[in-house]
PDB file of N, CA and C in Angstrom:
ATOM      1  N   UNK A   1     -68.102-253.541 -55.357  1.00  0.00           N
ATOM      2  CA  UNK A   1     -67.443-252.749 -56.379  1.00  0.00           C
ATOM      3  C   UNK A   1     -66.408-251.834 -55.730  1.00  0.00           C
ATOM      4  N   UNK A   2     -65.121-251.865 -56.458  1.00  0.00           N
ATOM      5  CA  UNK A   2     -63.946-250.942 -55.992  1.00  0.00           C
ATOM      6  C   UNK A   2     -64.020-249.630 -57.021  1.00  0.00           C
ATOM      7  N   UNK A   3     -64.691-248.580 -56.254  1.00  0.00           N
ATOM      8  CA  UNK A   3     -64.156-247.132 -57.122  1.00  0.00           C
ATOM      9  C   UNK A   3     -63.349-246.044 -56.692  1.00  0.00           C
ATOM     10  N   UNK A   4     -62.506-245.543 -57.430  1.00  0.00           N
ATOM     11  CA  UNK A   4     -61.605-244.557 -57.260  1.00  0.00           C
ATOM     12  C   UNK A   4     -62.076-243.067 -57.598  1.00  0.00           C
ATOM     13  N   UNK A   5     -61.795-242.066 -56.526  1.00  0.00           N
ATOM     14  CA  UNK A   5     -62.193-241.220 -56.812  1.00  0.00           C
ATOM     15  C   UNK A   5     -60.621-240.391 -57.292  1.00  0.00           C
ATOM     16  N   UNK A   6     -61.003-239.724 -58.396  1.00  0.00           N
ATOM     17  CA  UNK A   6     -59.942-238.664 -59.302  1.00  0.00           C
ATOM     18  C   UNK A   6     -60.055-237.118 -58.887  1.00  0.00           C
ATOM     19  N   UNK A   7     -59.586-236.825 -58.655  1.00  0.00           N
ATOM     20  CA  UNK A   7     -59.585-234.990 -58.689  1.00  0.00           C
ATOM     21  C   UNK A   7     -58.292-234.065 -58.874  1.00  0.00           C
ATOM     22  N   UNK A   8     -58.647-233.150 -59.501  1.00  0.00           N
ATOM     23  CA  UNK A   8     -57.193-232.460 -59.992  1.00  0.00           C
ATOM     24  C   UNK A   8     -58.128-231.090 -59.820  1.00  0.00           C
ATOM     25  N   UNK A   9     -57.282-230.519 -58.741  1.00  0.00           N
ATOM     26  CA  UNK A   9     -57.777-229.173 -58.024  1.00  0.00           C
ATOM     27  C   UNK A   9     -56.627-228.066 -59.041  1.00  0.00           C
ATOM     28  N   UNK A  10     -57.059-227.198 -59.349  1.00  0.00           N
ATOM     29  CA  UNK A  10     -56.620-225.952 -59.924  1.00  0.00           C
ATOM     30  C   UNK A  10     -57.118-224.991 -59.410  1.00  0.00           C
ATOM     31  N   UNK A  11     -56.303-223.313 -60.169  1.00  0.00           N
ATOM     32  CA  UNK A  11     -56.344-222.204 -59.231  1.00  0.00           C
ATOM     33  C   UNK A  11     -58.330-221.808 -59.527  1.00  0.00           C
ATOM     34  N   UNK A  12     -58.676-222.016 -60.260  1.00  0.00           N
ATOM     35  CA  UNK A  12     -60.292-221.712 -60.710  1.00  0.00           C
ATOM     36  C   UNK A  12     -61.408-222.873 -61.226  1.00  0.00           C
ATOM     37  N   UNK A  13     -60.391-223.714 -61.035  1.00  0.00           N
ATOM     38  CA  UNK A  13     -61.180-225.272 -61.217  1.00  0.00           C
ATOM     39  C   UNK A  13     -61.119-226.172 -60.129  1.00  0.00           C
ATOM     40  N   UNK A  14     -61.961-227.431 -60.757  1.00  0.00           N
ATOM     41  CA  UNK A  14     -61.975-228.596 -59.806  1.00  0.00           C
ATOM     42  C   UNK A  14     -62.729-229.537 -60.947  1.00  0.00           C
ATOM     43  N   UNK A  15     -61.580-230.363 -61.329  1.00  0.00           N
ATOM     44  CA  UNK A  15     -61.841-231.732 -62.347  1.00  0.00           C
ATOM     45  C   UNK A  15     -61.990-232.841 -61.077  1.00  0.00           C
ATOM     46  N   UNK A  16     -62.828-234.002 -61.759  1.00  0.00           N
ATOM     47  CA  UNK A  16     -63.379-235.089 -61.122  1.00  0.00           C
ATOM     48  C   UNK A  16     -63.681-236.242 -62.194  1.00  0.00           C
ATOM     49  N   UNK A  17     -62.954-237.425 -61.545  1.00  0.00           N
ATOM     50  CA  UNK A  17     -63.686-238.420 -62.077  1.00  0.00           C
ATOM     51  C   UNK A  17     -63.817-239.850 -61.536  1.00  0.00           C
ATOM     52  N   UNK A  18     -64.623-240.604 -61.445  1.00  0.00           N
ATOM     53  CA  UNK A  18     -64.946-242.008 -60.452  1.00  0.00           C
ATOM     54  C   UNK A  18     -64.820-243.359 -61.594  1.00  0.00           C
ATOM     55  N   UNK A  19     -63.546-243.975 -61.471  1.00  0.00           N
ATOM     56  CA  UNK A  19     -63.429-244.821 -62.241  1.00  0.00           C
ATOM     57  C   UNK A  19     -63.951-246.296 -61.284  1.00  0.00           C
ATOM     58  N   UNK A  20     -63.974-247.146 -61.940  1.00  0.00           N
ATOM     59  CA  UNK A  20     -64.531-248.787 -61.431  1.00  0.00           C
ATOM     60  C   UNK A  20     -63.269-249.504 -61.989  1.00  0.00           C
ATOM     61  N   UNK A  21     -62.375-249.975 -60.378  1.00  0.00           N
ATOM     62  CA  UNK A  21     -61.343-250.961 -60.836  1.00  0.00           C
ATOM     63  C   UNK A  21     -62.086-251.951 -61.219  1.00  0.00           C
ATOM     64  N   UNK A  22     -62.837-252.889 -60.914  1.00  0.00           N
ATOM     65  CA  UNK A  22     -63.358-253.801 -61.334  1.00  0.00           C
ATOM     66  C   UNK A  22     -63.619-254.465 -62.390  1.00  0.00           C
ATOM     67  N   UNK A  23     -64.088-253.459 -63.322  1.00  0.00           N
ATOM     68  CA  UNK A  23     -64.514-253.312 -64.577  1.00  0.00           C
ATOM     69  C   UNK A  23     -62.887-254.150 -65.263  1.00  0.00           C
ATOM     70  N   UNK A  24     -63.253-255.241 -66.516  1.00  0.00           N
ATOM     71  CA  UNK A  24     -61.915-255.458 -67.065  1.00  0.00           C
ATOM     72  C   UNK A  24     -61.980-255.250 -68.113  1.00  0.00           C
ATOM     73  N   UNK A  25     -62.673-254.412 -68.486  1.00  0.00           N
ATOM     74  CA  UNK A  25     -62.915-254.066 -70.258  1.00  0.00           C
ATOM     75  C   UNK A  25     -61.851-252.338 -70.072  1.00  0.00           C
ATOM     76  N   UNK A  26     -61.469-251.879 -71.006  1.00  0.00           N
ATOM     77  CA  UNK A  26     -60.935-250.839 -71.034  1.00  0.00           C
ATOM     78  C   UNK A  26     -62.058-249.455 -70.615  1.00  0.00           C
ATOM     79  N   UNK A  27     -62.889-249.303 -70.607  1.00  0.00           N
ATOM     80  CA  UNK A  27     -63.808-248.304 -70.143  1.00  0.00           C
ATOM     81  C   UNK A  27     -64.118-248.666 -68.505  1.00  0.00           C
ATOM     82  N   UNK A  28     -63.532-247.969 -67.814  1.00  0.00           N
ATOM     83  CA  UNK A  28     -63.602-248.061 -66.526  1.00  0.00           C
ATOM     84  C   UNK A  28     -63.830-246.537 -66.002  1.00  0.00           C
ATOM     85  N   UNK A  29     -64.082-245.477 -66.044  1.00  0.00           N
ATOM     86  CA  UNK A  29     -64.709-244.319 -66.144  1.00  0.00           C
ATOM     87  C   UNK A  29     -66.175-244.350 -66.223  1.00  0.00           C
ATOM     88  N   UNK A  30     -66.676-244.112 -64.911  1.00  0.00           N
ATOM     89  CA  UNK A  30     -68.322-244.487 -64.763  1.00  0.00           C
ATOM     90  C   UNK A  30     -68.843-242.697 -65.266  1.00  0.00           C
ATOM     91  N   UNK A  31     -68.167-241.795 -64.810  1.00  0.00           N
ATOM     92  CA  UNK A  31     -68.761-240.462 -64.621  1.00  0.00           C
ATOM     93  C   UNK A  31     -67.734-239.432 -64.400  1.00  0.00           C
ATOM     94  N   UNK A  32     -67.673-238.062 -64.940  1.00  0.00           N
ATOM     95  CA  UNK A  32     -66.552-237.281 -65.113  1.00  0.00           C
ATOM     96  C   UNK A  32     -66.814-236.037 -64.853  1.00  0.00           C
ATOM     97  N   UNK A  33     -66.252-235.089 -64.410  1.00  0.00           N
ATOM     98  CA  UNK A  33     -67.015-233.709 -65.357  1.00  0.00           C
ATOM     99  C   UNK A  33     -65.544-232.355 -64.785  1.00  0.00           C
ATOM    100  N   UNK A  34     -66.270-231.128 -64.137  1.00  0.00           N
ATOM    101  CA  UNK A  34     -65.310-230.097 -64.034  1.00  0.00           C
ATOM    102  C   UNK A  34     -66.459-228.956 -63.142  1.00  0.00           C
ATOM    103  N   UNK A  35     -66.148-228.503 -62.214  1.00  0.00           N
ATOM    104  CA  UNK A  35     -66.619-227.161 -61.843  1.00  0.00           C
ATOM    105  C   UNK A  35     -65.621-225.996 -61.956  1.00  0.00           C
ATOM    106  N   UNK A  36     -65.815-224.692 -62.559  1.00  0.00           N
ATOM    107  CA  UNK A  36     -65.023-223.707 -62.389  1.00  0.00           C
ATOM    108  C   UNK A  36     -66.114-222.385 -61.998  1.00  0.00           C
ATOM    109  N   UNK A  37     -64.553-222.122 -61.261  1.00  0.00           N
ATOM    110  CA  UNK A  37     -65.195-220.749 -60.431  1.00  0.00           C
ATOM    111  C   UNK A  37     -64.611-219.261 -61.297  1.00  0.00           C
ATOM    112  N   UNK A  38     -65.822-218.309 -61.032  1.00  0.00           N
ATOM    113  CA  UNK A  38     -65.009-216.991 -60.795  1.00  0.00           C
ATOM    114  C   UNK A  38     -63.459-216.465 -60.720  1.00  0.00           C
ATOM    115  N   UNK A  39     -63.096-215.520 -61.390  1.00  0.00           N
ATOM    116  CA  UNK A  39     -61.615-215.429 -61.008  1.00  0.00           C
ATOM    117  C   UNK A  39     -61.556-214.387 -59.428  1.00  0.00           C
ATOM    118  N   UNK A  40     -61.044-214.661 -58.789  1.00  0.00           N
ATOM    119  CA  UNK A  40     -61.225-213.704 -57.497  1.00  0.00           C
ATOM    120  C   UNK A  40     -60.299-212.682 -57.629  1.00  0.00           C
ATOM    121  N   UNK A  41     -59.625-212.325 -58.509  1.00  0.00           N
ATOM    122  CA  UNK A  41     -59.897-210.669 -59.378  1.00  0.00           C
ATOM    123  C   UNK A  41     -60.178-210.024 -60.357  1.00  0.00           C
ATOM    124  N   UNK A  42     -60.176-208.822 -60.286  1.00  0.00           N
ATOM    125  CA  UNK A  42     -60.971-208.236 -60.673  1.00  0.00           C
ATOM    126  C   UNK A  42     -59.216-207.568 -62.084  1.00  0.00           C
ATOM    127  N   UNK A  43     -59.762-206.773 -63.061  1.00  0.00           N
ATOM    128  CA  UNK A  43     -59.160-206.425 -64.084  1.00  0.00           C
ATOM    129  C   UNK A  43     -58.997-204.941 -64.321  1.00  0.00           C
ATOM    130  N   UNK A  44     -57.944-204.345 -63.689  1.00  0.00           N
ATOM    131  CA  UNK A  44     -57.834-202.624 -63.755  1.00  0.00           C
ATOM    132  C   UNK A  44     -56.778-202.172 -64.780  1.00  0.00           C
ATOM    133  N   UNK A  45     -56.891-200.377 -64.915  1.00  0.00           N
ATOM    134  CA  UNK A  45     -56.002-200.007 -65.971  1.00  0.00           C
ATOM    135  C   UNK A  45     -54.840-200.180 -64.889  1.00  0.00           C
ATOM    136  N   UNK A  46     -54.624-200.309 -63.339  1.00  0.00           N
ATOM    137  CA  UNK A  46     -53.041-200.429 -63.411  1.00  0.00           C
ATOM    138  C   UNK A  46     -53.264-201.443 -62.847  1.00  0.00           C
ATOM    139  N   UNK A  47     -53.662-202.785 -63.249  1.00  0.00           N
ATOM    140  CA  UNK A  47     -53.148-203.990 -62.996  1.00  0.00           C
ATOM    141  C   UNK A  47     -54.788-205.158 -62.426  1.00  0.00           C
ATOM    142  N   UNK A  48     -54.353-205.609 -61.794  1.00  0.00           N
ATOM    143  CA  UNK A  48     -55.434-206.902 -61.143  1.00  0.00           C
ATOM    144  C   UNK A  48     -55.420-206.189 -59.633  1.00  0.00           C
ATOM    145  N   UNK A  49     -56.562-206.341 -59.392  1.00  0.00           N
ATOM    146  CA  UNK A  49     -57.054-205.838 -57.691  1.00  0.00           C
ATOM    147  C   UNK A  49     -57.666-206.842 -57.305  1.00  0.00           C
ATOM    148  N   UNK A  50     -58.129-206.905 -56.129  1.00  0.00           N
ATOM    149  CA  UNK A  50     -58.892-208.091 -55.091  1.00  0.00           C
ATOM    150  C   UNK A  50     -60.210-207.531 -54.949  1.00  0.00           C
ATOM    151  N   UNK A  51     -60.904-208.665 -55.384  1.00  0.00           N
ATOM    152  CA  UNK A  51     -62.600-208.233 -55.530  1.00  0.00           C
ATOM    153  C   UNK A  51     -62.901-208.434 -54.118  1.00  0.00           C
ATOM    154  N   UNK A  52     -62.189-209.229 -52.895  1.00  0.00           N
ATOM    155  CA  UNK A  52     -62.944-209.580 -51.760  1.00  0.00           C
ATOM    156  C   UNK A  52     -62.255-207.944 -51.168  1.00  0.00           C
ATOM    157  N   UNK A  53     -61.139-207.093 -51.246  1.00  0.00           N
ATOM    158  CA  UNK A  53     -61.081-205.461 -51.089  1.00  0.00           C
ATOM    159  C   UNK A  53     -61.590-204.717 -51.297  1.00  0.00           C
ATOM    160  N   UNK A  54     -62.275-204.984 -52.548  1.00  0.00           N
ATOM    161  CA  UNK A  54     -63.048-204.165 -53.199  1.00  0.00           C
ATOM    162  C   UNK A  54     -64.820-204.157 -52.226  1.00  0.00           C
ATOM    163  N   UNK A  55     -64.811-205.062 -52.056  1.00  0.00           N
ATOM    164  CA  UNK A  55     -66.037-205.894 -51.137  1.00  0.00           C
ATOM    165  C   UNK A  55     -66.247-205.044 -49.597  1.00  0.00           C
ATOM    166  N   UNK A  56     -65.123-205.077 -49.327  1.00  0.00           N
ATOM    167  CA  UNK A  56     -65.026-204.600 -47.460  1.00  0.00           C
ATOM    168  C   UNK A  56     -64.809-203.521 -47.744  1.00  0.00           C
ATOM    169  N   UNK A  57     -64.796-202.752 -49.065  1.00  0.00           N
ATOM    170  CA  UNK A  57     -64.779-200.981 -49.016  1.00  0.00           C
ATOM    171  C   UNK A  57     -62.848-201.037 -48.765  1.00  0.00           C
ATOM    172  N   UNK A  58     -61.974-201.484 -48.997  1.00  0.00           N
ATOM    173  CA  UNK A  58     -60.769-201.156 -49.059  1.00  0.00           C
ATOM    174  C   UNK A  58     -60.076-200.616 -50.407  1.00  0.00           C
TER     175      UNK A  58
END
């Protein structure tokens, strides 16, 4: 079996999916999904700060 692996990396994500060339029917998509992360800042009255600054006491 020939499978392809898919991924489309973003700034807080990570999409995935493993299709089967093989397959000759139109459903060739064995399994799919998405992990997302945390935003790595943080939300202030004057603006966005860095949570890993905030972390080391800066």
């Amino acid at each position: 079996m020939s499978k392809i692996l898919g991924l489309d990396l973003g700034t807080n994500s990570i999409g995935w999916a493993i299709r089967d060339t093989q397959t000759s029917n139109e459903n060739q998509i064995i399994d799919f999904g998405v992990i997302v992360f945390k935003k790595g800042v943080g939300d202030g009255k004057s603006g966005e700060f860095s949570l890993a600054a905030e972390r080391r006491g800066k």
